[in-house]
N, C-alpha and C. Protein backbone atom coordinates (compact mmCIF):
# COMPACT_ATOMS: atom_id res chain seq x y z
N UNK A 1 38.54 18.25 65.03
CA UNK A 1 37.13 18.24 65.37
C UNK A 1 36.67 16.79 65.52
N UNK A 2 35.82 16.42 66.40
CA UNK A 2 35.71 15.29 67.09
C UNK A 2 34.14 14.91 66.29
N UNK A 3 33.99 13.76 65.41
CA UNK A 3 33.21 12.61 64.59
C UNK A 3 31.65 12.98 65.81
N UNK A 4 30.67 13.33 64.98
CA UNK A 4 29.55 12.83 65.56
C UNK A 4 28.87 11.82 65.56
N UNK A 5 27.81 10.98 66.03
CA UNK A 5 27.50 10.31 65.57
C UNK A 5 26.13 10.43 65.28
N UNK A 6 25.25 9.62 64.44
CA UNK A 6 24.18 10.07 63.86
C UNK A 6 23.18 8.75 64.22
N UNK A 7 22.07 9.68 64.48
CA UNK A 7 20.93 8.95 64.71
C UNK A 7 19.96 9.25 63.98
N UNK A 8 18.77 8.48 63.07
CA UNK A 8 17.64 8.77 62.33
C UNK A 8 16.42 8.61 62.76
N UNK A 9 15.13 9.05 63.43
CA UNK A 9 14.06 8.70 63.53
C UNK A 9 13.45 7.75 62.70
N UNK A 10 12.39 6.83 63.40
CA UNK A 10 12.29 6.06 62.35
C UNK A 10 11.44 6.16 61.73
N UNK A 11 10.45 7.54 61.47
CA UNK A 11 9.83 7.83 60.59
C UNK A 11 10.77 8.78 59.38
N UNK A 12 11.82 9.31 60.00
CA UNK A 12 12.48 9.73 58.68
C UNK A 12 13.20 9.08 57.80
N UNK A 13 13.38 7.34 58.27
CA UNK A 13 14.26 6.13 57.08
C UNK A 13 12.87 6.04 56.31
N UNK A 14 11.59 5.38 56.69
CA UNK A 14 10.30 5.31 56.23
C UNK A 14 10.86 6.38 55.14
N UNK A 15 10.61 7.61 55.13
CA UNK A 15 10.66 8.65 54.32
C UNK A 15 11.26 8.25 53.25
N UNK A 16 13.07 8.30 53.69
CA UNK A 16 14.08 7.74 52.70
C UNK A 16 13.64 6.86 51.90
N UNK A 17 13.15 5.78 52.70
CA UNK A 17 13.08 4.11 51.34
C UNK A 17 11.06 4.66 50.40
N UNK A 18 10.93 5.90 50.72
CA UNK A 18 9.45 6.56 49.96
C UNK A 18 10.36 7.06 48.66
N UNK A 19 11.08 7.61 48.62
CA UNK A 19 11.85 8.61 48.10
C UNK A 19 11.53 7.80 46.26
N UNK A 20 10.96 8.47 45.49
CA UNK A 20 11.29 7.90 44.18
C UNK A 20 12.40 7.07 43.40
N UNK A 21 13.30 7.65 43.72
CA UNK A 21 14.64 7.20 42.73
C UNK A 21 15.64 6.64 43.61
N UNK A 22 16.63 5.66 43.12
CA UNK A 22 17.40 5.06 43.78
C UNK A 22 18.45 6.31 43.85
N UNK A 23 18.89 7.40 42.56
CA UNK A 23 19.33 7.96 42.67
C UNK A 23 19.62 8.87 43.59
N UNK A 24 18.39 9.51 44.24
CA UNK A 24 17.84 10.78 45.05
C UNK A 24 18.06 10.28 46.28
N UNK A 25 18.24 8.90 46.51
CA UNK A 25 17.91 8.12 47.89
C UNK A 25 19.59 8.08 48.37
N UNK A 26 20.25 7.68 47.56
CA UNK A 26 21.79 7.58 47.66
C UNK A 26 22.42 8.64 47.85
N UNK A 27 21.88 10.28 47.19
CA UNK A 27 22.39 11.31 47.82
C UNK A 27 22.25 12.12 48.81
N UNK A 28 20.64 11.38 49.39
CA UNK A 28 20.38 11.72 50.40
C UNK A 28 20.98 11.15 51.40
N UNK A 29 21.25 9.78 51.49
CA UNK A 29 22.28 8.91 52.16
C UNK A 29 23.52 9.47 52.40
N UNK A 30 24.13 9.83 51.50
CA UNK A 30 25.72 10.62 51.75
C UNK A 30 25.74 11.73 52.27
N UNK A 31 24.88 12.67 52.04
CA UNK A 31 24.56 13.75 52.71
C UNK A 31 24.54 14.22 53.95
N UNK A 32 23.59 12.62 54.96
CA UNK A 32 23.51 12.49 56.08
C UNK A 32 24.34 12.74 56.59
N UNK A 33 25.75 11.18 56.11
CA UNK A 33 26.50 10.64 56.56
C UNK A 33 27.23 11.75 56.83
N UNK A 34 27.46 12.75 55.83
CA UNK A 34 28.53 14.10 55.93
C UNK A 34 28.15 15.05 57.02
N UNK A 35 26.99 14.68 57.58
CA UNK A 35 26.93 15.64 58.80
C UNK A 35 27.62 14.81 60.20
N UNK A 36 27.57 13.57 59.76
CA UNK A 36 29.07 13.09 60.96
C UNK A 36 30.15 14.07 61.19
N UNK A 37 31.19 14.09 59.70
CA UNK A 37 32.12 15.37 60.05
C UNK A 37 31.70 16.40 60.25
N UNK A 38 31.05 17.11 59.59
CA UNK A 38 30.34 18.87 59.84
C UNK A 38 29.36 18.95 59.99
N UNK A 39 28.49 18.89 60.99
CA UNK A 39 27.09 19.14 61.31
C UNK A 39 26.52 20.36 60.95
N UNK A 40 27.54 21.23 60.80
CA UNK A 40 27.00 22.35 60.06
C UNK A 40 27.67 23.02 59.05
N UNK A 41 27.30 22.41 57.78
CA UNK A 41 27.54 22.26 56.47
C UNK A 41 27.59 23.97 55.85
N UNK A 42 28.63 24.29 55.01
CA UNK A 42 28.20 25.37 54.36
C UNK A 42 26.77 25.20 53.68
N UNK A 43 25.59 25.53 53.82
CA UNK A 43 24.29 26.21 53.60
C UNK A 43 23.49 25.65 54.17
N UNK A 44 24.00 25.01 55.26
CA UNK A 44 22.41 24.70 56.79
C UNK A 44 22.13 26.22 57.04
N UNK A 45 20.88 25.97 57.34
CA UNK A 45 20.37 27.07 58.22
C UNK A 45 19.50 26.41 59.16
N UNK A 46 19.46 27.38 60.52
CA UNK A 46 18.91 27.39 61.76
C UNK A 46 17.34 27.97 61.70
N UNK A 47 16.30 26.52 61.42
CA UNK A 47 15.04 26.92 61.51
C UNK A 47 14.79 27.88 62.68
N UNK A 48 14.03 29.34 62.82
CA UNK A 48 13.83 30.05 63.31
C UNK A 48 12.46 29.34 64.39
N UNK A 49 12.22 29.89 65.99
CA UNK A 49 12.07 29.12 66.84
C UNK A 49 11.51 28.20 66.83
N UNK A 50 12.51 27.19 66.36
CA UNK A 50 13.40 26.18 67.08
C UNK A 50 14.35 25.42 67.11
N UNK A 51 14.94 24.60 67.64
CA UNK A 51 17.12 24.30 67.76
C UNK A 51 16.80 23.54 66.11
N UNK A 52 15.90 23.15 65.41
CA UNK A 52 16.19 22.52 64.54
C UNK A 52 16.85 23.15 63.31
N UNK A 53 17.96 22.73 62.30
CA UNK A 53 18.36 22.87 61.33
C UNK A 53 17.75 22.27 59.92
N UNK A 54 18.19 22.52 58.83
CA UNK A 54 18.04 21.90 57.56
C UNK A 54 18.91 22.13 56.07
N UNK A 55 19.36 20.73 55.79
CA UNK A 55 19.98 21.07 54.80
C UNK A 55 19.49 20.71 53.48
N UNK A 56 19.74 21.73 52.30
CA UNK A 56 18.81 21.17 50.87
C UNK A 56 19.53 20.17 50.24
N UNK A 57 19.08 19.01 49.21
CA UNK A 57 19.68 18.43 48.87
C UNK A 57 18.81 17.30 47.57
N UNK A 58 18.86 18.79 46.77
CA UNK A 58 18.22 18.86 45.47
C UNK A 58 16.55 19.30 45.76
N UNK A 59 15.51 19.24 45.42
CA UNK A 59 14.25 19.16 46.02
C UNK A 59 13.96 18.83 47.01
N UNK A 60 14.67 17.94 47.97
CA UNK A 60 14.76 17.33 49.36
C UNK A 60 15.31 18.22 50.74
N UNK A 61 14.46 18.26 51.26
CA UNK A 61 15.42 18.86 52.22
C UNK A 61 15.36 17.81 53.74
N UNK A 62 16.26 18.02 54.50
CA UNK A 62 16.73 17.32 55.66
C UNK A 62 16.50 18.18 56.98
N UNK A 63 15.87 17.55 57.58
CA UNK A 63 15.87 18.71 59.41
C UNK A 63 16.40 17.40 60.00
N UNK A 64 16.87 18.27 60.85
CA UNK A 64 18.00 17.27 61.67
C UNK A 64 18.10 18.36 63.26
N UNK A 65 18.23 17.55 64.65
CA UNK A 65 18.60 18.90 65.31
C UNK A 65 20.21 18.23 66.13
N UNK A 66 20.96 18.90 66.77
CA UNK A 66 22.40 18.57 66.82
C UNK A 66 22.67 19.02 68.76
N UNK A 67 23.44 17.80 68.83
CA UNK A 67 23.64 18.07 70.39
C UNK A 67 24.98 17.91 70.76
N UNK A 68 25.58 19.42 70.83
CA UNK A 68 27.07 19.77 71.27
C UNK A 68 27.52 18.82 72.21
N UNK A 69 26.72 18.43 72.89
CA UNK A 69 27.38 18.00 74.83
C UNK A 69 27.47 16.80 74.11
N UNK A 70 26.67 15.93 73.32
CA UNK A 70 26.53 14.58 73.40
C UNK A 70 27.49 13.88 71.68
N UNK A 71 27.89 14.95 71.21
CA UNK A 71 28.27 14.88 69.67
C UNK A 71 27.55 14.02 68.91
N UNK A 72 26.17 14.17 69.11
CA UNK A 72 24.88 13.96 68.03
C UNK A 72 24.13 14.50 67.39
N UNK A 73 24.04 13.70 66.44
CA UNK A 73 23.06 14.57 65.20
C UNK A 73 22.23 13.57 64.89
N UNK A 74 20.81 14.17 64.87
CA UNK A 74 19.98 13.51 65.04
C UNK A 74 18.71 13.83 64.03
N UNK A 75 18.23 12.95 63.08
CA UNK A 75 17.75 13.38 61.65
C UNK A 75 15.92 13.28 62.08
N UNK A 76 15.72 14.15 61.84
CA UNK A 76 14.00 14.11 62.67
C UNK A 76 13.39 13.69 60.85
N UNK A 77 13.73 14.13 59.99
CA UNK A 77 12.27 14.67 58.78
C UNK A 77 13.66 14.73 57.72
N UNK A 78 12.59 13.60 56.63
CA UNK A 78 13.78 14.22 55.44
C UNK A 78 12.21 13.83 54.25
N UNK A 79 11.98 15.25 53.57
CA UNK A 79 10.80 15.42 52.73
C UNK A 79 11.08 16.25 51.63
N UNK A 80 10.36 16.44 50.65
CA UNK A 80 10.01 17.32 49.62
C UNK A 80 9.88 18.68 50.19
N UNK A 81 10.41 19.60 49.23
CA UNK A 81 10.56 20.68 49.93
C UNK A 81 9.40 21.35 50.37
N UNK A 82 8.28 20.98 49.41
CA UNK A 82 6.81 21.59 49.48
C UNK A 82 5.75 21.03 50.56
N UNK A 83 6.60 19.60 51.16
CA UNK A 83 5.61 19.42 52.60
C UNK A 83 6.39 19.30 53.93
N UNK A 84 8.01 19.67 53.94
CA UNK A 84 8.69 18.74 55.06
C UNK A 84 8.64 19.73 56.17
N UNK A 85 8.32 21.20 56.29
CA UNK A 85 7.66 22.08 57.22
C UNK A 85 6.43 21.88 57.72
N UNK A 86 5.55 21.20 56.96
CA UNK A 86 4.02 20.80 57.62
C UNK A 86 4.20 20.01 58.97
N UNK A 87 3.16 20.26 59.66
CA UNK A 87 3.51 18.89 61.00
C UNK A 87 4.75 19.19 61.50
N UNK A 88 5.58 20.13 61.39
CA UNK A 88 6.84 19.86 62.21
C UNK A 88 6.41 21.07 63.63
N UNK A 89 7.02 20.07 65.15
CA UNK A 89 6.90 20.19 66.29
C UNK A 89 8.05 20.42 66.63
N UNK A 90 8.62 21.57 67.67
CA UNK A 90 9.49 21.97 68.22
C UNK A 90 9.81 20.97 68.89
């Protein structure tokens, strides 16, 4: 299986360096990175209409949406689980 590569919006690093803990920030970091090899991780799910995904990762969750033709993954929103659905645009 052929390496994606990953791109972050730059309101979702903003997000990252918000993030409380150095801890929470670093596993959110690796997390990313692991959607290089598998973009679709045992327990992503496919936000219902639209191409976007999300993976949990502790209280945090990640939307990201993924482009077969171009082998990118591309990180739109990484928030608390209780606001990172607000404001989100197809």
């Amino acid at each position: 299986m052929a390496r994606y590569k990953l791109r972050i919006k730059k309101s979702a690093i903003k997000e990252i360096e918000a993030i409380g803990t150095k801890a929470d920030r670093l596993r959110i970091v690796k997390r990313i990175k692991s959607l290089a090899d598998d973009p679709r991780p045992r327990g992503s799910q496919k936000l219902s209409g639209s191409d976007h995904y999300r993976i949990r990762q502790g209280r945090y969750r990640i939307l990201y949406s993924i482009k077969d033709k171009d082998l990118l993954v591309y990180v739109i929103r990484v928030a608390d689980r209780k606001d990172v659905y607000r404001t989100l645009r197809p």
